[in-house]
PDB file of N, CA and C in Angstrom:
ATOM      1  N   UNK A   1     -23.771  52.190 -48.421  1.00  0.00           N
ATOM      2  CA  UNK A   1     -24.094  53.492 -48.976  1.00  0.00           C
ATOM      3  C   UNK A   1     -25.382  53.358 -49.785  1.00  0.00           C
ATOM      4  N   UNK A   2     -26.071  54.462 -50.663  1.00  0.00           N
ATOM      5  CA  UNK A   2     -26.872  54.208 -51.074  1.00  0.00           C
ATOM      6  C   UNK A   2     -28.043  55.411 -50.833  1.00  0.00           C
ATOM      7  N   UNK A   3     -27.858  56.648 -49.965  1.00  0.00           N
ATOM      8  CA  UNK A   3     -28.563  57.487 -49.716  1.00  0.00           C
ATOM      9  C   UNK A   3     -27.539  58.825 -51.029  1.00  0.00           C
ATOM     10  N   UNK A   4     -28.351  58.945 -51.264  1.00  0.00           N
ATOM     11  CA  UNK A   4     -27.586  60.094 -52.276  1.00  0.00           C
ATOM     12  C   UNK A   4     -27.399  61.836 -51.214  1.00  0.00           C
ATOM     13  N   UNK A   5     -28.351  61.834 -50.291  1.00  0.00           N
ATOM     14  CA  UNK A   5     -27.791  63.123 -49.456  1.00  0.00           C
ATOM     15  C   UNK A   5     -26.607  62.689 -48.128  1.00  0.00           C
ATOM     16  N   UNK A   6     -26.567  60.792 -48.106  1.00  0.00           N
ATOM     17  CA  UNK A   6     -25.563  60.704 -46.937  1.00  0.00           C
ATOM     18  C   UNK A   6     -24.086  61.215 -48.102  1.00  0.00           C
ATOM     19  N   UNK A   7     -24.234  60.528 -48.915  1.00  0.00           N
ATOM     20  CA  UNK A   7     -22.986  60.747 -49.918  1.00  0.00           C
ATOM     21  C   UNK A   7     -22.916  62.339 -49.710  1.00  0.00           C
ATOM     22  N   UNK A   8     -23.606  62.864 -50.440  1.00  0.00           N
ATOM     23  CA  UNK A   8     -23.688  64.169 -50.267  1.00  0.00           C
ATOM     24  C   UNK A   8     -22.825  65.154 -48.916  1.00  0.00           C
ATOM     25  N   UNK A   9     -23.410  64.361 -48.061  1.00  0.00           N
ATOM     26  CA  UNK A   9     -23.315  65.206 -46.632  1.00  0.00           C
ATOM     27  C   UNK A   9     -21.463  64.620 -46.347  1.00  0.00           C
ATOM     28  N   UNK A  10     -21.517  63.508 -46.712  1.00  0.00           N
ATOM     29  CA  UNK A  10     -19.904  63.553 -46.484  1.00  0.00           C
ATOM     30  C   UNK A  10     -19.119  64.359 -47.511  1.00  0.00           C
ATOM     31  N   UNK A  11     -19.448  64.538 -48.535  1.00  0.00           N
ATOM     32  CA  UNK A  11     -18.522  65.441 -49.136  1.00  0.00           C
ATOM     33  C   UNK A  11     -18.667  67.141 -48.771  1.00  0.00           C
ATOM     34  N   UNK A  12     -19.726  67.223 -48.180  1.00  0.00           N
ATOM     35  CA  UNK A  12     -19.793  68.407 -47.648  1.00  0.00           C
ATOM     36  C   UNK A  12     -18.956  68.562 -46.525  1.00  0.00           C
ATOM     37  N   UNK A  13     -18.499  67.611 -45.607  1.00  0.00           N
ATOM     38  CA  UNK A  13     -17.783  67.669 -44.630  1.00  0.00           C
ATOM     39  C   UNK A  13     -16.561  68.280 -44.883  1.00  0.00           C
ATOM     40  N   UNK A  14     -15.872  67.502 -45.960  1.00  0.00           N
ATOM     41  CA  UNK A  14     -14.848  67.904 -46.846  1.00  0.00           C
ATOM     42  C   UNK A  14     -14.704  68.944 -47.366  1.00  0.00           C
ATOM     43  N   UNK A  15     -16.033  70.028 -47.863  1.00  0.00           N
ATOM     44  CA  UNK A  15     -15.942  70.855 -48.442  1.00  0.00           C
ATOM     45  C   UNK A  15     -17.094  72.164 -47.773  1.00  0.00           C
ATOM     46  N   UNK A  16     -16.438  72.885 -47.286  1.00  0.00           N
ATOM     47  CA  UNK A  16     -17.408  73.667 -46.158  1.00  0.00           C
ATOM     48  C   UNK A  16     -17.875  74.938 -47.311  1.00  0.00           C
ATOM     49  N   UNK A  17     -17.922  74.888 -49.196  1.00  0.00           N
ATOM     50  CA  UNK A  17     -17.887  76.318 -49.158  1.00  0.00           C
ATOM     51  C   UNK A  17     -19.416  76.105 -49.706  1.00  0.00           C
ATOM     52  N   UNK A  18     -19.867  75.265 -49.608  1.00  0.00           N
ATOM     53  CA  UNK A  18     -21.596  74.903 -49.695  1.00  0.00           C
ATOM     54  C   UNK A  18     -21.950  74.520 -48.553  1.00  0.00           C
ATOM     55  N   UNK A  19     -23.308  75.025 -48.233  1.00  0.00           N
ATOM     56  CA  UNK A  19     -23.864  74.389 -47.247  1.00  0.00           C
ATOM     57  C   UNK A  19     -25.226  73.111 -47.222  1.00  0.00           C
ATOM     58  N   UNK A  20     -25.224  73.029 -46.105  1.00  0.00           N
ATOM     59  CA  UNK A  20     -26.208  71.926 -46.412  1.00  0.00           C
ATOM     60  C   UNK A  20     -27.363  72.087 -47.450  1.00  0.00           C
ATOM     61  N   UNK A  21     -28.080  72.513 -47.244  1.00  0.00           N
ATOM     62  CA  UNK A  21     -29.379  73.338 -48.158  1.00  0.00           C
ATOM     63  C   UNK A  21     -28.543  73.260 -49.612  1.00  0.00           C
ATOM     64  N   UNK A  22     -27.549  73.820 -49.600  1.00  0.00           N
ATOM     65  CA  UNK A  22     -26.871  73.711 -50.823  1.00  0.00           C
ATOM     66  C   UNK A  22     -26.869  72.301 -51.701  1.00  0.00           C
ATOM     67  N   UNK A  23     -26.657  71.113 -50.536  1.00  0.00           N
ATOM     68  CA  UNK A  23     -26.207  69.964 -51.029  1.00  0.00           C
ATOM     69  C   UNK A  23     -27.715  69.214 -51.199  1.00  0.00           C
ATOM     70  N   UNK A  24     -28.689  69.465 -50.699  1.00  0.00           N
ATOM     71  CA  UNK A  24     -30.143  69.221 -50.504  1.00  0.00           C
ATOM     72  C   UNK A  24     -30.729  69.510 -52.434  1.00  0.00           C
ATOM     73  N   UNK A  25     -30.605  71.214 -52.699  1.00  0.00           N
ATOM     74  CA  UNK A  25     -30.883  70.838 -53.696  1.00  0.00           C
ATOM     75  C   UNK A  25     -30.065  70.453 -54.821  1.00  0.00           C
ATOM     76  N   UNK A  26     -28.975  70.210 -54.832  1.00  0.00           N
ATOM     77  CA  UNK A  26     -28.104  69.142 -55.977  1.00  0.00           C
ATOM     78  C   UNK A  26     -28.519  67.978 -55.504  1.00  0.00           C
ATOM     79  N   UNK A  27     -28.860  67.176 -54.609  1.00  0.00           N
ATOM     80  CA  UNK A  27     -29.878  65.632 -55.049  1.00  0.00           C
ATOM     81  C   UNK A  27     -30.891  65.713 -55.244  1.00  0.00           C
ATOM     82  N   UNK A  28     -31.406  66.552 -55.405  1.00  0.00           N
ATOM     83  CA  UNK A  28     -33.257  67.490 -55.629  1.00  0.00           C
ATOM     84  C   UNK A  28     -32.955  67.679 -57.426  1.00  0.00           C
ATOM     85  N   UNK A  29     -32.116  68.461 -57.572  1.00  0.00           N
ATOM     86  CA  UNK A  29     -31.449  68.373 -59.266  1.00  0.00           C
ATOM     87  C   UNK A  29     -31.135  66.702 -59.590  1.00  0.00           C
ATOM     88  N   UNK A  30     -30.209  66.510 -59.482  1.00  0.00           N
ATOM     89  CA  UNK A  30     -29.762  65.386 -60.016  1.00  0.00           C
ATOM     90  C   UNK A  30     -30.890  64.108 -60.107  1.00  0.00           C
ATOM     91  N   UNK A  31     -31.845  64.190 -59.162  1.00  0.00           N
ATOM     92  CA  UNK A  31     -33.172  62.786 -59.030  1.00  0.00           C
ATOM     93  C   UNK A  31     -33.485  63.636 -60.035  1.00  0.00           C
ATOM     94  N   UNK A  32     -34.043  64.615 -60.185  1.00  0.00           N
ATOM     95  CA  UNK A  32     -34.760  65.276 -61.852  1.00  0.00           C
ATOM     96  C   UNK A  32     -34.195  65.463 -63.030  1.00  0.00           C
ATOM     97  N   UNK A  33     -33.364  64.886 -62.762  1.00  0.00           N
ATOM     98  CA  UNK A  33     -32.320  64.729 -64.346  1.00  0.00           C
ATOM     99  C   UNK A  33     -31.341  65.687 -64.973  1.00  0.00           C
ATOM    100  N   UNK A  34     -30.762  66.444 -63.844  1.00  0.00           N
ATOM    101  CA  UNK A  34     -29.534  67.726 -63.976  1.00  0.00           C
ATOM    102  C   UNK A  34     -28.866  66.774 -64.225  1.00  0.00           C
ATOM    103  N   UNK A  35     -27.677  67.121 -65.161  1.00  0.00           N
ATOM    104  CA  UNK A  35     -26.473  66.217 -65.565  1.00  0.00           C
ATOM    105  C   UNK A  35     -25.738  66.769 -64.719  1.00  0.00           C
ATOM    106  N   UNK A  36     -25.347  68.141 -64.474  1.00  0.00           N
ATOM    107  CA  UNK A  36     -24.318  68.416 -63.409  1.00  0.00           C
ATOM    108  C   UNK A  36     -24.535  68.236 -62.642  1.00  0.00           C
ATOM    109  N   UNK A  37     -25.534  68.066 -61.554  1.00  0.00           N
ATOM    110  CA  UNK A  37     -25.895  67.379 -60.286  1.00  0.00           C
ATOM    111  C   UNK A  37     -25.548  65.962 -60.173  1.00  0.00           C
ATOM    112  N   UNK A  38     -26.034  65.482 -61.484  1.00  0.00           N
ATOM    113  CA  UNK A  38     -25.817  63.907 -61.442  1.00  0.00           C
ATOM    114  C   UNK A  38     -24.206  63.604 -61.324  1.00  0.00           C
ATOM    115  N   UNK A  39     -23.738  64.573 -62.160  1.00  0.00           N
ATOM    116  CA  UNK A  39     -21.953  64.241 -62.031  1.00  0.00           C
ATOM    117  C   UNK A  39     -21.626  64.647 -60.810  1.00  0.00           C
ATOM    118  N   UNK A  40     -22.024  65.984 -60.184  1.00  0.00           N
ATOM    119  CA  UNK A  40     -21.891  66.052 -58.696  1.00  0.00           C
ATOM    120  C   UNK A  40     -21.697  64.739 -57.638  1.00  0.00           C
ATOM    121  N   UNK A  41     -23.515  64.201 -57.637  1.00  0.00           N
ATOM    122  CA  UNK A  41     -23.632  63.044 -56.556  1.00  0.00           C
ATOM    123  C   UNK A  41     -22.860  61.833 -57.303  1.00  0.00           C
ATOM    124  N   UNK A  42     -22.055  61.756 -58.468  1.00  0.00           N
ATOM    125  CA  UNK A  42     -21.330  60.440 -58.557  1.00  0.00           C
ATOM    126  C   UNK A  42     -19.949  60.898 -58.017  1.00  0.00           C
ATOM    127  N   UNK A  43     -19.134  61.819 -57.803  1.00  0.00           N
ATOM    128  CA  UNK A  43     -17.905  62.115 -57.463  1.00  0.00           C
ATOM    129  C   UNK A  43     -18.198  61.724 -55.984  1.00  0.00           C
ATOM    130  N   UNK A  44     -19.093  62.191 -55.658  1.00  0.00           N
ATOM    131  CA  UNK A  44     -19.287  61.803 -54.039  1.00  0.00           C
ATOM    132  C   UNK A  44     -19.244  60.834 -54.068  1.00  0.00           C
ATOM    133  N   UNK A  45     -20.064  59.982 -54.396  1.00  0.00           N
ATOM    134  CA  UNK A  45     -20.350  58.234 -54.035  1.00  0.00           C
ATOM    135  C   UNK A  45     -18.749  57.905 -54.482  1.00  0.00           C
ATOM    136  N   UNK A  46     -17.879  58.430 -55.511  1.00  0.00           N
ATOM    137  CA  UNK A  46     -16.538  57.637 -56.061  1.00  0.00           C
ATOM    138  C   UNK A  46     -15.698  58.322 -54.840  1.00  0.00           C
ATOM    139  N   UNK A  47     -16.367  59.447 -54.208  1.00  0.00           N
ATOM    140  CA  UNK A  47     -15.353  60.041 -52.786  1.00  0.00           C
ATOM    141  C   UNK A  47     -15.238  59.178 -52.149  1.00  0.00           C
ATOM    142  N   UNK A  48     -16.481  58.141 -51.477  1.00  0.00           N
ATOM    143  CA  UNK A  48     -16.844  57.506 -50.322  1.00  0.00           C
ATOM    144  C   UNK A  48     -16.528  56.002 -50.843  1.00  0.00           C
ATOM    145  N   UNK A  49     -15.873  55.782 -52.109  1.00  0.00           N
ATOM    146  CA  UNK A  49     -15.477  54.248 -52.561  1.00  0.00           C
ATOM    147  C   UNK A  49     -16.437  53.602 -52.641  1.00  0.00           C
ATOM    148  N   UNK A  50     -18.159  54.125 -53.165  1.00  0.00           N
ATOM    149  CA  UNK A  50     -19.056  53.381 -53.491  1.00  0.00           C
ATOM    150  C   UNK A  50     -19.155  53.402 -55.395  1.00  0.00           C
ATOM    151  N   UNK A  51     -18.253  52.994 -55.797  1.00  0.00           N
ATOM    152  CA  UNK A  51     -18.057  52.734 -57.144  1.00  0.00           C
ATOM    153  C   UNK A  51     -19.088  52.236 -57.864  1.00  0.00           C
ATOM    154  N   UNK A  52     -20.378  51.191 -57.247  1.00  0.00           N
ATOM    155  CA  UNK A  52     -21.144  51.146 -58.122  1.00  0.00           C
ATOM    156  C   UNK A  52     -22.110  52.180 -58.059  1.00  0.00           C
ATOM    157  N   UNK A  53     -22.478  52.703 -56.873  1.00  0.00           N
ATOM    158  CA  UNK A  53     -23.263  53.607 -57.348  1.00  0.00           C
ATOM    159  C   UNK A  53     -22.645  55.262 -57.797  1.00  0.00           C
ATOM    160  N   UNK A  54     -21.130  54.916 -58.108  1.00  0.00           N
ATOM    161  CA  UNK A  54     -21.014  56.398 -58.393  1.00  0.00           C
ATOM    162  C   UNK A  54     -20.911  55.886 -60.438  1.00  0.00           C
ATOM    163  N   UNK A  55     -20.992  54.783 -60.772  1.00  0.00           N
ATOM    164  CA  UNK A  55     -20.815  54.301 -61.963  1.00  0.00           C
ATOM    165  C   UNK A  55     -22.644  54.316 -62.598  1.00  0.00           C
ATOM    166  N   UNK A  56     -23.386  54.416 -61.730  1.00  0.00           N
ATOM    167  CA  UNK A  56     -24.398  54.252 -61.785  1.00  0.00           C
ATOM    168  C   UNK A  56     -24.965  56.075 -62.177  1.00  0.00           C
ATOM    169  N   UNK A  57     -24.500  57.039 -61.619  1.00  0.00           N
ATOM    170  CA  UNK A  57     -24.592  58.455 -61.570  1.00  0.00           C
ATOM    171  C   UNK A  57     -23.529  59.081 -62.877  1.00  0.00           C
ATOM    172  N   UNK A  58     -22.461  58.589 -62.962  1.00  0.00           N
ATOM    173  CA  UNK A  58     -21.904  58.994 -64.110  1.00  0.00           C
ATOM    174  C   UNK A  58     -22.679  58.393 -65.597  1.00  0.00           C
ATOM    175  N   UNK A  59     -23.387  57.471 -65.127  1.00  0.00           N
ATOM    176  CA  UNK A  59     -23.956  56.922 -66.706  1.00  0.00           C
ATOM    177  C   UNK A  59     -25.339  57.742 -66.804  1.00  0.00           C
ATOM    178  N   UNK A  60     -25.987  58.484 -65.870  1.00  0.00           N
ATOM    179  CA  UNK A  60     -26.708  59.293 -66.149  1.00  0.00           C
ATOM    180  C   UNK A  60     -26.497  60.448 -66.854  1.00  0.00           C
ATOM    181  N   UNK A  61     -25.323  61.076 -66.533  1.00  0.00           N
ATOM    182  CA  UNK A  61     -24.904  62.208 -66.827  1.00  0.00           C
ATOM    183  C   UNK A  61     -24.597  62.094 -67.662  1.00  0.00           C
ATOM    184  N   UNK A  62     -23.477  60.641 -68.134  1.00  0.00           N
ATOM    185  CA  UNK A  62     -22.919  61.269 -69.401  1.00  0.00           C
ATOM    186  C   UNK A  62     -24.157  60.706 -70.818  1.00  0.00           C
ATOM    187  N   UNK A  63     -24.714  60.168 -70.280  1.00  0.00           N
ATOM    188  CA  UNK A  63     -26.288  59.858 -71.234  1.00  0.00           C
ATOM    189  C   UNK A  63     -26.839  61.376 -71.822  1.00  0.00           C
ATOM    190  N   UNK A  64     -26.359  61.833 -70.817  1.00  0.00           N
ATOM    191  CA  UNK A  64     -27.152  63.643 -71.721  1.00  0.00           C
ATOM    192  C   UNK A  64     -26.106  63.997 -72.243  1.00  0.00           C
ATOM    193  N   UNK A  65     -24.736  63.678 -72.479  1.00  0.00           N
ATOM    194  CA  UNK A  65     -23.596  64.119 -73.240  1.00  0.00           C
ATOM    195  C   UNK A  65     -23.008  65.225 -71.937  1.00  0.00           C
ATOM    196  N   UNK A  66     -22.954  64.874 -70.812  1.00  0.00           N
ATOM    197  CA  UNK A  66     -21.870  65.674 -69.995  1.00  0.00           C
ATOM    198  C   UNK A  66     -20.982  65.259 -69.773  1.00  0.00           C
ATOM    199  N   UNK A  67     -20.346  66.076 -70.708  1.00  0.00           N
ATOM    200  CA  UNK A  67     -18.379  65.782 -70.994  1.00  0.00           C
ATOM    201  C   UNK A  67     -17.770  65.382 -69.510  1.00  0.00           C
ATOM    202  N   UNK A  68     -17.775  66.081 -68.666  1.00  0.00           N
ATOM    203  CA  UNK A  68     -16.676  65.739 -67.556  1.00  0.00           C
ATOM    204  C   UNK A  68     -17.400  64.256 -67.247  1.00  0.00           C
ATOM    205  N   UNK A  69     -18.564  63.452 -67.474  1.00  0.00           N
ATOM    206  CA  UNK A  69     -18.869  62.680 -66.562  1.00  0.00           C
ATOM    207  C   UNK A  69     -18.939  61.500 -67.352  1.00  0.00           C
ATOM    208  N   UNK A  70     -18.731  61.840 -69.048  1.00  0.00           N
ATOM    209  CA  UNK A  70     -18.290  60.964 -70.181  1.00  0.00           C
ATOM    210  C   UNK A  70     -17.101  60.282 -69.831  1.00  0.00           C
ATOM    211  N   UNK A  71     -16.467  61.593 -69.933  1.00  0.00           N
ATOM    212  CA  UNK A  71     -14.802  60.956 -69.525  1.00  0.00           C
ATOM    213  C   UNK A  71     -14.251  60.411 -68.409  1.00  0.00           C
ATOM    214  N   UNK A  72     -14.773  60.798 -67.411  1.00  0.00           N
ATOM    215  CA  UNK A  72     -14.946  60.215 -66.169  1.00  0.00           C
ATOM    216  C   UNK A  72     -15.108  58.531 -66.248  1.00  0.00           C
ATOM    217  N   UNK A  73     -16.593  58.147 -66.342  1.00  0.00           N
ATOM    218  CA  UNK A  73     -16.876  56.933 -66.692  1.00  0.00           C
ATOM    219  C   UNK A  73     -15.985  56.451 -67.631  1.00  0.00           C
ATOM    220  N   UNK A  74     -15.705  56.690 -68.773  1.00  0.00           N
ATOM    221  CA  UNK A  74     -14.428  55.653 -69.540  1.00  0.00           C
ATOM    222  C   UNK A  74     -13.399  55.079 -68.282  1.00  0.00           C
ATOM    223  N   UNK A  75     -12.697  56.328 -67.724  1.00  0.00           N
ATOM    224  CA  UNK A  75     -11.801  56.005 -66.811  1.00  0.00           C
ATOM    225  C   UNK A  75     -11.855  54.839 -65.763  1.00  0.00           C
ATOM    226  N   UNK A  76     -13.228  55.016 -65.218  1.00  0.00           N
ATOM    227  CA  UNK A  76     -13.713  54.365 -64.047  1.00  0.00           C
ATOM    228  C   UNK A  76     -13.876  53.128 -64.815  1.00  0.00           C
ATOM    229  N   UNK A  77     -14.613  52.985 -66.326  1.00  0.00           N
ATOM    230  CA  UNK A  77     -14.885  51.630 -66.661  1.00  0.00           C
ATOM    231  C   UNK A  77     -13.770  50.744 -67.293  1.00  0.00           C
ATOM    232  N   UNK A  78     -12.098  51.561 -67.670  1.00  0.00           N
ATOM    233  CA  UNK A  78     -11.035  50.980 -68.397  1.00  0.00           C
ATOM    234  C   UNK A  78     -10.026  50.745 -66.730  1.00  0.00           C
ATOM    235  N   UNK A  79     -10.487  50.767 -65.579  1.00  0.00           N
ATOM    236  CA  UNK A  79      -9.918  50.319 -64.633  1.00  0.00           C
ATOM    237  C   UNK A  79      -9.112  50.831 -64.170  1.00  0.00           C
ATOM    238  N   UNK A  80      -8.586  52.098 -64.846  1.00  0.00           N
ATOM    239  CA  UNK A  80      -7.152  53.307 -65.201  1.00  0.00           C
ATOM    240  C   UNK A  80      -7.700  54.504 -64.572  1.00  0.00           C
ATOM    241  N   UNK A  81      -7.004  54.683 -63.699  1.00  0.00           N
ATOM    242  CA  UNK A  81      -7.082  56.177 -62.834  1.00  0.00           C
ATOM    243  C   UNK A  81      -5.912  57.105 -63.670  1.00  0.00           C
ATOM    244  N   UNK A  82      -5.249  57.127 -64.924  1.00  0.00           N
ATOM    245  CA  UNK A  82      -4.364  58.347 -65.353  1.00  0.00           C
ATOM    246  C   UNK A  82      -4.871  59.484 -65.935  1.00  0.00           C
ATOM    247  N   UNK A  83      -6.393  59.709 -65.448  1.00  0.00           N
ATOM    248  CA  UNK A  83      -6.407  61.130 -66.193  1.00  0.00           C
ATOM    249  C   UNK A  83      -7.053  61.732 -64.962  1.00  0.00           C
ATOM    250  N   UNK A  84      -6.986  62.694 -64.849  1.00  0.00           N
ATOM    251  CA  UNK A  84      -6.836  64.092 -63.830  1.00  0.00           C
ATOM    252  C   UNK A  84      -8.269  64.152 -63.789  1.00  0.00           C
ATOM    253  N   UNK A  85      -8.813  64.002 -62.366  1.00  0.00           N
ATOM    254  CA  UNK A  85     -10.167  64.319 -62.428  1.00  0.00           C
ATOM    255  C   UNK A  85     -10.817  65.253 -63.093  1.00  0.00           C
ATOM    256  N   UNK A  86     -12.009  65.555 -63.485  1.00  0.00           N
ATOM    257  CA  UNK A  86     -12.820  66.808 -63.574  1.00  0.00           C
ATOM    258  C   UNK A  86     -13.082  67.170 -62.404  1.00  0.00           C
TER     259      UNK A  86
END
């Protein structure tokens, strides 16, 4: 892994209520420093079981103080899946 629109494009597979163009500019956001984009393309990469680079996207996000992607990362970094995604 390692393309932030392949990540992308598989979770779009999964999720038909965006379209491509849609998913184009959330890695267009997120490379420019959207925190919600950035938390976006890390759920994907943690969709597709690329953990470092979705650990790599949550530490962006939650660097600007975005709560869902704060808490997120604790989770991902204390090894413990018990709290309910964002």
């Amino acid at each position: 892994m390692g393309s932030i629109l392949e990540a992308l494009q598989s979770l779009a597979s999964k999720n038909s209520a965006f379209a491509m163009e849609d998913w184009r500019a959330i890695a267009s956001e997120a490379r420019a420093g959207s925190a919600p984009a950035q938390y976006i393309v890390a759920t994907a990469f943690e969709g597709l079981g690329d953990f470092t680079q979705a650990r790599d996207w949550y530490k962006r996000s939650a660097t600007q103080q975005y709560r869902p992607a704060v808490l997120r990362l604790a989770v991902l970094q204390s090894g413990s899946d018990n709290i309910v995604h964002c």
